[in-house]
Protein backbone atom coordinates (compact mmCIF):
# COMPACT_ATOMS: atom_id res chain seq x y z
CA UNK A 1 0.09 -24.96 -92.14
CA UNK A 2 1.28 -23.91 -88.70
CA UNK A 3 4.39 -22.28 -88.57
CA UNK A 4 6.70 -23.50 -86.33
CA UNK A 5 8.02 -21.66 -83.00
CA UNK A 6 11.20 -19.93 -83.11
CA UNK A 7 13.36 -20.65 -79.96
CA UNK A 8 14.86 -18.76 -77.56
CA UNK A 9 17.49 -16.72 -78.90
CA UNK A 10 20.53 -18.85 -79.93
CA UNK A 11 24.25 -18.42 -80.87
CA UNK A 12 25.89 -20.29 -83.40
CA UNK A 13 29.93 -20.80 -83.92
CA UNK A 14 30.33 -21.39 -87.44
CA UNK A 15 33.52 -23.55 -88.60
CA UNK A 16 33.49 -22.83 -92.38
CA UNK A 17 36.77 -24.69 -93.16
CA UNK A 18 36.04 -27.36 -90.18
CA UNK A 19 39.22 -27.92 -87.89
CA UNK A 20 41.63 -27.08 -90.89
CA UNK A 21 43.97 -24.61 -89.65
CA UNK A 22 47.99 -23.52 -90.29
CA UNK A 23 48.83 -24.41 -86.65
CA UNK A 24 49.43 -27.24 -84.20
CA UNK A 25 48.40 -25.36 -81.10
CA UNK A 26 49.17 -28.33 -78.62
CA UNK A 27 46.54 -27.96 -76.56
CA UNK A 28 43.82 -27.61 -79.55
CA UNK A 29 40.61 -29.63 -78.70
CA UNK A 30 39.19 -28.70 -82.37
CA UNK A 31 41.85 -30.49 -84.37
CA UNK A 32 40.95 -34.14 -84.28
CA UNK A 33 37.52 -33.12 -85.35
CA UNK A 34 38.82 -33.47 -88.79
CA UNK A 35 38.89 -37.25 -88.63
CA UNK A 36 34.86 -36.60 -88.53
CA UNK A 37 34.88 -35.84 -92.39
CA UNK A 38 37.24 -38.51 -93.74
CA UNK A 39 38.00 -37.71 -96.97
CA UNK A 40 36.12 -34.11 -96.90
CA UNK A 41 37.24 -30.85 -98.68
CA UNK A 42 36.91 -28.90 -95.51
CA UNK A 43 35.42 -25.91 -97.19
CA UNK A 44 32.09 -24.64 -96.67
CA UNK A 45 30.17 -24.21 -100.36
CA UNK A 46 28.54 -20.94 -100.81
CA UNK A 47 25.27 -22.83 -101.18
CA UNK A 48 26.07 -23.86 -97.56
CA UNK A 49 27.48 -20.36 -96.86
CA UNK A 50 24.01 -18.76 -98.20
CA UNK A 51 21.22 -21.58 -96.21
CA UNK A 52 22.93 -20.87 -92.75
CA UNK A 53 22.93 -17.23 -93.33
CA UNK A 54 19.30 -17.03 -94.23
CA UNK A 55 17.82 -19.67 -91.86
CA UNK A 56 19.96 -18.29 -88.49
CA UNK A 57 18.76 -14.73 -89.95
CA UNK A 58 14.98 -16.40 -89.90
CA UNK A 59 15.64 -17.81 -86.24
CA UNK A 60 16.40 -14.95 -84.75
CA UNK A 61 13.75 -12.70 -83.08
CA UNK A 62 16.29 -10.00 -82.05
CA UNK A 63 16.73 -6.47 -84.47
CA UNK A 64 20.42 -7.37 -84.02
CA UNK A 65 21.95 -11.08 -85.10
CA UNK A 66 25.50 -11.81 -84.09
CA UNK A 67 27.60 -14.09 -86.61
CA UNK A 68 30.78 -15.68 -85.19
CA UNK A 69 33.19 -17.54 -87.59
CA UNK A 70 35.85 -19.73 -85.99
CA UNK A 71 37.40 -23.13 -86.75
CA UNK A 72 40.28 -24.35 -87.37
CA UNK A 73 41.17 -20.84 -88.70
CA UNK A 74 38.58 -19.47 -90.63
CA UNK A 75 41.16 -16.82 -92.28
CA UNK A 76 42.33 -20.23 -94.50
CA UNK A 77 38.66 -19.28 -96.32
CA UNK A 78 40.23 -16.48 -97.80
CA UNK A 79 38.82 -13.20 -98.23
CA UNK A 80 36.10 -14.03 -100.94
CA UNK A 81 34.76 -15.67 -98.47
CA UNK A 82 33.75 -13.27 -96.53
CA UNK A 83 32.76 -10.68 -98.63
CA UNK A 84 30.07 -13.28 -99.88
CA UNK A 85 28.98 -14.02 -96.41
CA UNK A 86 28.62 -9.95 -95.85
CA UNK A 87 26.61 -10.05 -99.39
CA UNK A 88 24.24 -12.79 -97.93
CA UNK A 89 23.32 -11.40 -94.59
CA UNK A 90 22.28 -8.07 -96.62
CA UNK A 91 20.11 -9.96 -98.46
CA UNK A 92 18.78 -11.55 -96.00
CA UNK A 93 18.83 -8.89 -93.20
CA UNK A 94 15.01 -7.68 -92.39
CA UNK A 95 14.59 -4.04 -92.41
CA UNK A 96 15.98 -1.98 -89.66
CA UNK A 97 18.30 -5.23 -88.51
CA UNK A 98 21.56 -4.57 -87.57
CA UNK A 99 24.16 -7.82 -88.78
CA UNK A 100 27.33 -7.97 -86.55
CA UNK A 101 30.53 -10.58 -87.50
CA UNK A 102 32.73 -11.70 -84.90
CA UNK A 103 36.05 -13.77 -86.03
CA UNK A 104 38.59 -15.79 -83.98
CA UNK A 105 41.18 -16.01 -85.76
CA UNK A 106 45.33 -17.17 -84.69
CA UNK A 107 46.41 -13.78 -86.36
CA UNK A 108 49.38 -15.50 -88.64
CA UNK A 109 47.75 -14.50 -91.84
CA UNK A 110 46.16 -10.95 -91.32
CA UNK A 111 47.40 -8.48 -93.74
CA UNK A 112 46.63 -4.83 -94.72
CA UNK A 113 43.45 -6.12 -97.40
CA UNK A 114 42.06 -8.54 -94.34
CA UNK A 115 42.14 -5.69 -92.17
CA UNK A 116 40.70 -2.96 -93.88
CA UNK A 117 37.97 -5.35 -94.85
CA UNK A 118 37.35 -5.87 -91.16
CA UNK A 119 37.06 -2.29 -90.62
CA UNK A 120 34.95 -1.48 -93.68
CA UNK A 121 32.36 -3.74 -92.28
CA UNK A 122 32.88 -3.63 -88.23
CA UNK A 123 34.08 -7.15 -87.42
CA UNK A 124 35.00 -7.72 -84.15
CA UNK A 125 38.30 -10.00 -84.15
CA UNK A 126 39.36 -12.04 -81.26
CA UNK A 127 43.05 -12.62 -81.30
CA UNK A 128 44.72 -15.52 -79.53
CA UNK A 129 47.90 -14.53 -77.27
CA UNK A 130 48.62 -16.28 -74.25
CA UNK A 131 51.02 -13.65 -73.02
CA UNK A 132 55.04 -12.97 -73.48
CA UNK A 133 56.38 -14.64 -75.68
CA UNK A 134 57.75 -17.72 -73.91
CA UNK A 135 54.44 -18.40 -72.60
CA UNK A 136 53.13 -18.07 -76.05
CA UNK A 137 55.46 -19.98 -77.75
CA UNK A 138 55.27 -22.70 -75.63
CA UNK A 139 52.23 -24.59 -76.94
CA UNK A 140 51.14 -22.43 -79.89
CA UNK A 141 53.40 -23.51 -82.47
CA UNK A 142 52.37 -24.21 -86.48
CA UNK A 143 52.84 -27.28 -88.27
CA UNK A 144 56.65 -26.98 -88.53
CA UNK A 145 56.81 -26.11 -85.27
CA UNK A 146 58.15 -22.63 -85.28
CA UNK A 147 56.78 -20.34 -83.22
CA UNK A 148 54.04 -17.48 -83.92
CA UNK A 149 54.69 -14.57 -81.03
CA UNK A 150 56.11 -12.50 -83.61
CA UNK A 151 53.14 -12.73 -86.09
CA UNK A 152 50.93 -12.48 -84.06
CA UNK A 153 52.40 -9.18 -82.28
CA UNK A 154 52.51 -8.12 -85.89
CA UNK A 155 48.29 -8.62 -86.90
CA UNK A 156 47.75 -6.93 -83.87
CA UNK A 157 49.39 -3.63 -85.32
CA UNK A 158 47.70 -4.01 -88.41
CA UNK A 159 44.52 -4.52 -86.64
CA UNK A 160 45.47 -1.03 -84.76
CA UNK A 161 46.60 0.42 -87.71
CA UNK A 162 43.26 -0.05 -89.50
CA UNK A 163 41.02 1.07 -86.15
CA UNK A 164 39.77 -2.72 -86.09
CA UNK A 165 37.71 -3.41 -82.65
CA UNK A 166 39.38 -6.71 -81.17
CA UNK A 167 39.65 -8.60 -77.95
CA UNK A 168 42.72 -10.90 -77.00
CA UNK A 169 41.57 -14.64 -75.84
CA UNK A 170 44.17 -15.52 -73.73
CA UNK A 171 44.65 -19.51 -72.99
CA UNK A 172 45.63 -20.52 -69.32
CA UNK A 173 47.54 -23.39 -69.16
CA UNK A 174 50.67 -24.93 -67.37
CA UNK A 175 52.48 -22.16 -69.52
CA UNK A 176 51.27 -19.47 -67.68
CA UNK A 177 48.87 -20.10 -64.98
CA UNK A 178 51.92 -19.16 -62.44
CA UNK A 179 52.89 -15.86 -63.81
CA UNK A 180 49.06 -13.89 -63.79
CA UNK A 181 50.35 -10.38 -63.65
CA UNK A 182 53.28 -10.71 -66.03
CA UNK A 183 50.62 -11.68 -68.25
CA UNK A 184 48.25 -9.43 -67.44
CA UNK A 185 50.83 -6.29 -67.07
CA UNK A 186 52.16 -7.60 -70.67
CA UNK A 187 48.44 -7.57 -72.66
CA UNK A 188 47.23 -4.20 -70.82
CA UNK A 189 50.61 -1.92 -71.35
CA UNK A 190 52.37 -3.93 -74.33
CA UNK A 191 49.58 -4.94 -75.80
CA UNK A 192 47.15 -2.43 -75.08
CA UNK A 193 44.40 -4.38 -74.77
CA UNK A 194 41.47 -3.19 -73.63
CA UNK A 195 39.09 -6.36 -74.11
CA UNK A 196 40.39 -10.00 -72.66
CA UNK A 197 38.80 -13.41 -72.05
CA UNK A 198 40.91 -15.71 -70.15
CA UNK A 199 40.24 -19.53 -71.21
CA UNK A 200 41.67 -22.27 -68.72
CA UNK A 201 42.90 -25.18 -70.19
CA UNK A 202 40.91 -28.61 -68.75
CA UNK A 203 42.04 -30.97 -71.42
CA UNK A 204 41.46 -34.55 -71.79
CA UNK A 205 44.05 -37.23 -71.95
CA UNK A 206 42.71 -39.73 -75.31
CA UNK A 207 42.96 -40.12 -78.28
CA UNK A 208 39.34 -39.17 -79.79
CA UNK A 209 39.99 -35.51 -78.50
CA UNK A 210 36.12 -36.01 -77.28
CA UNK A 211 34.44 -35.48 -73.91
CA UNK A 212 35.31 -38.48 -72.42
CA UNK A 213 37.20 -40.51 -69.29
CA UNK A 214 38.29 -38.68 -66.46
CA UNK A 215 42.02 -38.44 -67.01
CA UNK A 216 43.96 -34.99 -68.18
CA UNK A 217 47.13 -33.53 -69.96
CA UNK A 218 49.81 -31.97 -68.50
CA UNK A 219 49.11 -28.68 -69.92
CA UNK A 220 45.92 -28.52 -67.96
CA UNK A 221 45.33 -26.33 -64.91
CA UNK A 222 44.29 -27.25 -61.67
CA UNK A 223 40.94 -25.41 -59.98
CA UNK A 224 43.22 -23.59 -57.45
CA UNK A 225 45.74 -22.83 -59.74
CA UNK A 226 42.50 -21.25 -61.67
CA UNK A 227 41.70 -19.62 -58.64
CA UNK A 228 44.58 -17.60 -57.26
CA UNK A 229 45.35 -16.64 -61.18
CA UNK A 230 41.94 -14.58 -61.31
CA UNK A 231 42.51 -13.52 -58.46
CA UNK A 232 45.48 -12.12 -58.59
CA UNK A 233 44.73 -10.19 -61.57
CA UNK A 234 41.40 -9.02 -59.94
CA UNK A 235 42.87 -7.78 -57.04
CA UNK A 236 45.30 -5.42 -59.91
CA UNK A 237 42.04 -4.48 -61.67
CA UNK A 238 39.53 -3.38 -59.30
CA UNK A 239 42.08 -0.39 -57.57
CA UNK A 240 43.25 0.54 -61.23
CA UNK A 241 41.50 -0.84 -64.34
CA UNK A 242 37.90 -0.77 -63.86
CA UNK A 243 36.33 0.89 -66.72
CA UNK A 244 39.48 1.09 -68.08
CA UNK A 245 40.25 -2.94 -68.96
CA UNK A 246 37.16 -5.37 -69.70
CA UNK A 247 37.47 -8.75 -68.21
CA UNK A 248 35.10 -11.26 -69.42
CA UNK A 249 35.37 -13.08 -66.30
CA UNK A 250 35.26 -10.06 -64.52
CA UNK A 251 31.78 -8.77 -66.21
CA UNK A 252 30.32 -11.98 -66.18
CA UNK A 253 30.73 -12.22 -62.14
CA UNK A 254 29.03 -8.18 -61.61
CA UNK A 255 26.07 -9.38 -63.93
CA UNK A 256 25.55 -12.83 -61.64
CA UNK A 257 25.67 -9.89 -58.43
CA UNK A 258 23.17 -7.81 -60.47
CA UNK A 259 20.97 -10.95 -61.10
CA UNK A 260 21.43 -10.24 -64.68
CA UNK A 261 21.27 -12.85 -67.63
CA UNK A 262 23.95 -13.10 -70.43
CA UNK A 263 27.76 -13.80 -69.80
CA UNK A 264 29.54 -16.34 -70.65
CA UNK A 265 27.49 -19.75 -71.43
CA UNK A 266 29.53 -21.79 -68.69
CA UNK A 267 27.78 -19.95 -65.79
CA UNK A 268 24.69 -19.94 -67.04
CA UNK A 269 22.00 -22.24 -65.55
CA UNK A 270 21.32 -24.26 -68.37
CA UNK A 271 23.28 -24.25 -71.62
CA UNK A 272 21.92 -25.32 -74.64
CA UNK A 273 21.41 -22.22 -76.75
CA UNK A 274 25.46 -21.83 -77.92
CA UNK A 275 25.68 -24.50 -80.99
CA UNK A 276 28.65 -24.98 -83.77
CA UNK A 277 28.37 -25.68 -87.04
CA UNK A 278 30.75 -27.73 -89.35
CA UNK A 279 31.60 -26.73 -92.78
CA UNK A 280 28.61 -29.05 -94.79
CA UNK A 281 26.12 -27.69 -92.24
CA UNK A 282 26.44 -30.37 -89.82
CA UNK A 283 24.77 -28.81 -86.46
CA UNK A 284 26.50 -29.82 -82.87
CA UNK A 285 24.52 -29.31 -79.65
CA UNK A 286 28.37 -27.18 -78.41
CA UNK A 287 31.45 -26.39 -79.63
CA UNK A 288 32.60 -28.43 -76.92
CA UNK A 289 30.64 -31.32 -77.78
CA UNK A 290 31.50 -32.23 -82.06
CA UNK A 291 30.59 -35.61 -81.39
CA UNK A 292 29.01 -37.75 -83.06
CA UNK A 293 26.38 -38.20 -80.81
CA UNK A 294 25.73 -34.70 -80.08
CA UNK A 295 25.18 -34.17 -84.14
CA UNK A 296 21.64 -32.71 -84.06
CA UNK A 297 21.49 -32.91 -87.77
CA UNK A 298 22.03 -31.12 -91.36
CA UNK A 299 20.54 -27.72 -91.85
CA UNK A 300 19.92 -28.71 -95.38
CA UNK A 301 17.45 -31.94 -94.07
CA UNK A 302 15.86 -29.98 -91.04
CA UNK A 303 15.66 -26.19 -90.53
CA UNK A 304 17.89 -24.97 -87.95
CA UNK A 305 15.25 -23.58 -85.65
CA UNK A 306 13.85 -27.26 -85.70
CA UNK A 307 17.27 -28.52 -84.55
CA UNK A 308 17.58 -25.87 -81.86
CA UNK A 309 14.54 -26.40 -80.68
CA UNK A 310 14.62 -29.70 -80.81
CA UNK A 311 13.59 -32.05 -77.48
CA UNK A 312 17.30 -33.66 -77.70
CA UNK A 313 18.77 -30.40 -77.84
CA UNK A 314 16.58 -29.15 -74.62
CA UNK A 315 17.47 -32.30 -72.64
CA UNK A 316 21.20 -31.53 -73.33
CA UNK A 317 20.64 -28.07 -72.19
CA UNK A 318 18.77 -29.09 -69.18
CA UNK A 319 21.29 -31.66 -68.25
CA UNK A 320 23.67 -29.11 -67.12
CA UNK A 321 21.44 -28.11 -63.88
CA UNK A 322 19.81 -31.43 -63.34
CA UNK A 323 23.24 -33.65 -63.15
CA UNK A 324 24.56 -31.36 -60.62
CA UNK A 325 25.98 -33.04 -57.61
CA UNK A 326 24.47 -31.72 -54.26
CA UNK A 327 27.55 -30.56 -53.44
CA UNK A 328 27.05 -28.11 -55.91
CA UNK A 329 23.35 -27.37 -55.36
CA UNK A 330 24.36 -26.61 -51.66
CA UNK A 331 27.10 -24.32 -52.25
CA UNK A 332 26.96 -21.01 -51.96
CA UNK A 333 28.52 -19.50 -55.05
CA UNK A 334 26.16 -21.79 -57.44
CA UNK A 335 24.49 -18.48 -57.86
CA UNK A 336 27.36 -17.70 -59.61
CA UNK A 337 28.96 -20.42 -61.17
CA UNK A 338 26.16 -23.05 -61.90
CA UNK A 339 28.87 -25.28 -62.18
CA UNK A 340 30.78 -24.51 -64.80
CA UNK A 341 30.57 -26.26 -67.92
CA UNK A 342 29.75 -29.47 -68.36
CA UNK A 343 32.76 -30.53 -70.40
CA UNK A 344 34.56 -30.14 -67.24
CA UNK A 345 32.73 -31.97 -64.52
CA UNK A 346 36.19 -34.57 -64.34
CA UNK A 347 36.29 -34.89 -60.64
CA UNK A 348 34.17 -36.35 -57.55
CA UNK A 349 32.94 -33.90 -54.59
CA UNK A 350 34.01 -34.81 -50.91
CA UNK A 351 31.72 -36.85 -50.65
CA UNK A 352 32.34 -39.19 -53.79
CA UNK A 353 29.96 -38.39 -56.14
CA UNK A 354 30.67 -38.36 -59.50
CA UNK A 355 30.04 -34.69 -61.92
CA UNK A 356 32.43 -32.19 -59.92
CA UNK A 357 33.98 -29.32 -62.09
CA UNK A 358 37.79 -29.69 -62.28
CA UNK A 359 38.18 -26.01 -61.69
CA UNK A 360 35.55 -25.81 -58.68
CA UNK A 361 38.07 -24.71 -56.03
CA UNK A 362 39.02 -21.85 -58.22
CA UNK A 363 35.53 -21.02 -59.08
CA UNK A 364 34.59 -21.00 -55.27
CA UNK A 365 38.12 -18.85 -54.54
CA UNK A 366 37.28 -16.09 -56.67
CA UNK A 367 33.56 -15.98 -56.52
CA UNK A 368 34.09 -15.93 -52.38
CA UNK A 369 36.84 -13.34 -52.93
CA UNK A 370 35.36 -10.88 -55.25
CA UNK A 371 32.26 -10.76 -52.62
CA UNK A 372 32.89 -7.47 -51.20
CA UNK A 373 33.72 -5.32 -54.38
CA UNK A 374 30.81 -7.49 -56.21
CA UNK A 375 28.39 -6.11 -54.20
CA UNK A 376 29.90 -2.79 -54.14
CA UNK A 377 29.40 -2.10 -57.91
CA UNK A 378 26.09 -3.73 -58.21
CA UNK A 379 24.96 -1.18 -55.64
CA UNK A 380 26.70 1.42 -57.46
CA UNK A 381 25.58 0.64 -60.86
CA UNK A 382 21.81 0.24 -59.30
CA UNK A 383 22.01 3.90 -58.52
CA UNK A 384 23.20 4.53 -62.30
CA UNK A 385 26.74 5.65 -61.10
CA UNK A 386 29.67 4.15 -62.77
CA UNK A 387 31.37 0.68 -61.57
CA UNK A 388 34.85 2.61 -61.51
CA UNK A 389 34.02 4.83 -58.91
CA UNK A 390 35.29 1.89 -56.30
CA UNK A 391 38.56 2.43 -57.28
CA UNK A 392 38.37 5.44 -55.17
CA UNK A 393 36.83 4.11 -51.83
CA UNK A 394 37.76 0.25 -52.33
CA UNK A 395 41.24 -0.66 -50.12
């Protein structure tokens, strides 16, 4: 028997209680994915929990695999949970691998046993926080409608208390898009975050909550609206904070200046190698994408490195670069933005062809803007001195 390739490395999002979770963020594309499961208990099985552990173990070629459990809120799993999933990837773990766990969680329901679990065994928990508390409380709101700043402000000690690595994932939407350094002043000296991915909000006006028609929510942002946010807080950050405060954006755009690969999916040439999985081991082409038609398959019918590797999973990947409008192929920040992500491409170029990212303008604002210092800490990085020393030359 010929054993079949493993493919390029690959990233999975797992969802172990689906798109269950204790809020109503408004702006939540995940939560109408529960009307995918009619009838379904929502809770991954640990016979479930134990076939995705070993098969994305088996998949990967790297000494280091990366799990990633989101939803919904995957804290609604309780704590068992976890502490089987830890038990499986030792198991399962070759010799000499190193297992890391990465959790997104809405931080209502940490406590002091949660978080000295996540210490014990080095998770890495994002923590959504979309800044002060009126922007915060604005759209992320539970099911009764009360809001969660204070919680949230309070899982975030605990997580300090207990020496727990996290990042903040910080929403932009109509909340806050026109207030960029209150909110960044607030999560670097309230907060004291030193980790934060900004996430604009492009959301879709229907009623499926899927990737489709053209029209969008109020909440959403527009590209320049995108635009001047970044750069606002960029211009703050590169005289101050470099070294100091890790943008996601901000890393991503050095490593496209340093022609280096990784970053964030969306900016990548081709996607196709960041997947989700439901609770029953249902395996989606995206997170962005838990459609129906973009359900590769079961990882109990066909292995997941099958599904990965799949020819419909390589066309979706490649579909990202070949249905770019040549707007985009003849612009010069493509090196840099590769136009966005897919589940964005709402709007029609200048010259009315269908595909264009919603946030382009902003994309091509700050990628044009952040030129200069770009190019400055590639070069200094290149001669293996640190990015922060343009903070003393930069004006």
């Amino acid at each position: 028997m010929t054993a079949i390739p493993l493919p390029p490395a690959f990233h999975v999002m797992s969802k172990p209680r689906g798109a269950i979770c204790n809020l109503d963020c408004d702006y939540c594309f995940y939560l109408r994915k529960e009307s995918l499961y009619p009838g379904a208990s929502f809770r991954m099985s640990d016979e479930t929990l134990e076939t995705y552990t070993r098969q994305y173990i088996q998949s990967q070629r790297a000494p280091e695999v990366n799990f990633a459990w989101q939803g919904g809120e995957p804290t609604l799993m309780g704590l068992d949970f976890f502490r089987k999933a830890v038990a499986y990837q030792k198991k399962y773990a070759r010799p000499g691998m190193r297992i890391e766990n990465a959790l997104q969680t809405n931080g209502t329901l940490l406590d002091d046993e949660w978080c000295q679990f996540f210490a014990e065994n080095r998770f890495l928990i994002g923590i959504s926080l979309d800044g002060p508390r009126e922007a915060h409380d604005l759209y992320r709101r539970d099911k009764g409608r009360n809001p969660t700043f204070e919680r949230v402000l309070g899982s975030i000690a605990l997580l300090k208390k207990h020496k727990v690595d996290f990042n903040i994932l910080t929403c932009v939407s109509a909340a806050n898009v026109h207030q960029p350094l209150e909110v960044y002043h607030f999560l670097r000296d309230e907060i004291g975050a030193e980790f934060i991915q900004f996430i604009p909000i492009v959301e879709r006006e229907n009623e499926t909550g899927f990737q489709e028609g053209t029209a969008l929510t109020p909440r959403s942002i527009t590209g320049k609206q995108y635009g001047d946010f970044l750069i606002a807080i960029f211009d703050e950050w590169v005289h101050r904070d470099v070294g100091k405060v890790f943008v996601q954006m901000f890393d991503t755009a050095l490593g496209r200046w340093l022609g280096a690969p990784g970053g964030l999916c969306v900016f990548q040439e081709t996607c196709g190698l960041a997947l989700a999985m439901e609770h029953n081991g249902d395996l989606y082409s995206c997170d962005h994408f838990v459609e129906p038609r973009y359900r590769l398959g079961n990882i109990f019918e066909t292995p997941m490195n099958e599904l990965v590797g799949s020819e419909r999973q390589r066309t979706f990947g490649l579909d990202k670069k070949d249905s770019l409008p040549r707007y985009c192929r003849e612009c010069p920040v493509l090196f840099a933005c590769n136009g966005g992500c897919p589940k964005d491409r709402t709007d029609f170029t200048p010259d009315g062809e269908a595909g264009l990212n919603h946030l382009c303008a902003g994309f091509k604002a700050f990628f044009t803007h952040v030129d200069q210092p770009m190019r400055q800490m590639a070069g200094l990085l290149r001669q293996r001195r640190p990015p922060s020393e343009i903070m003393k030359t930069y004006l």
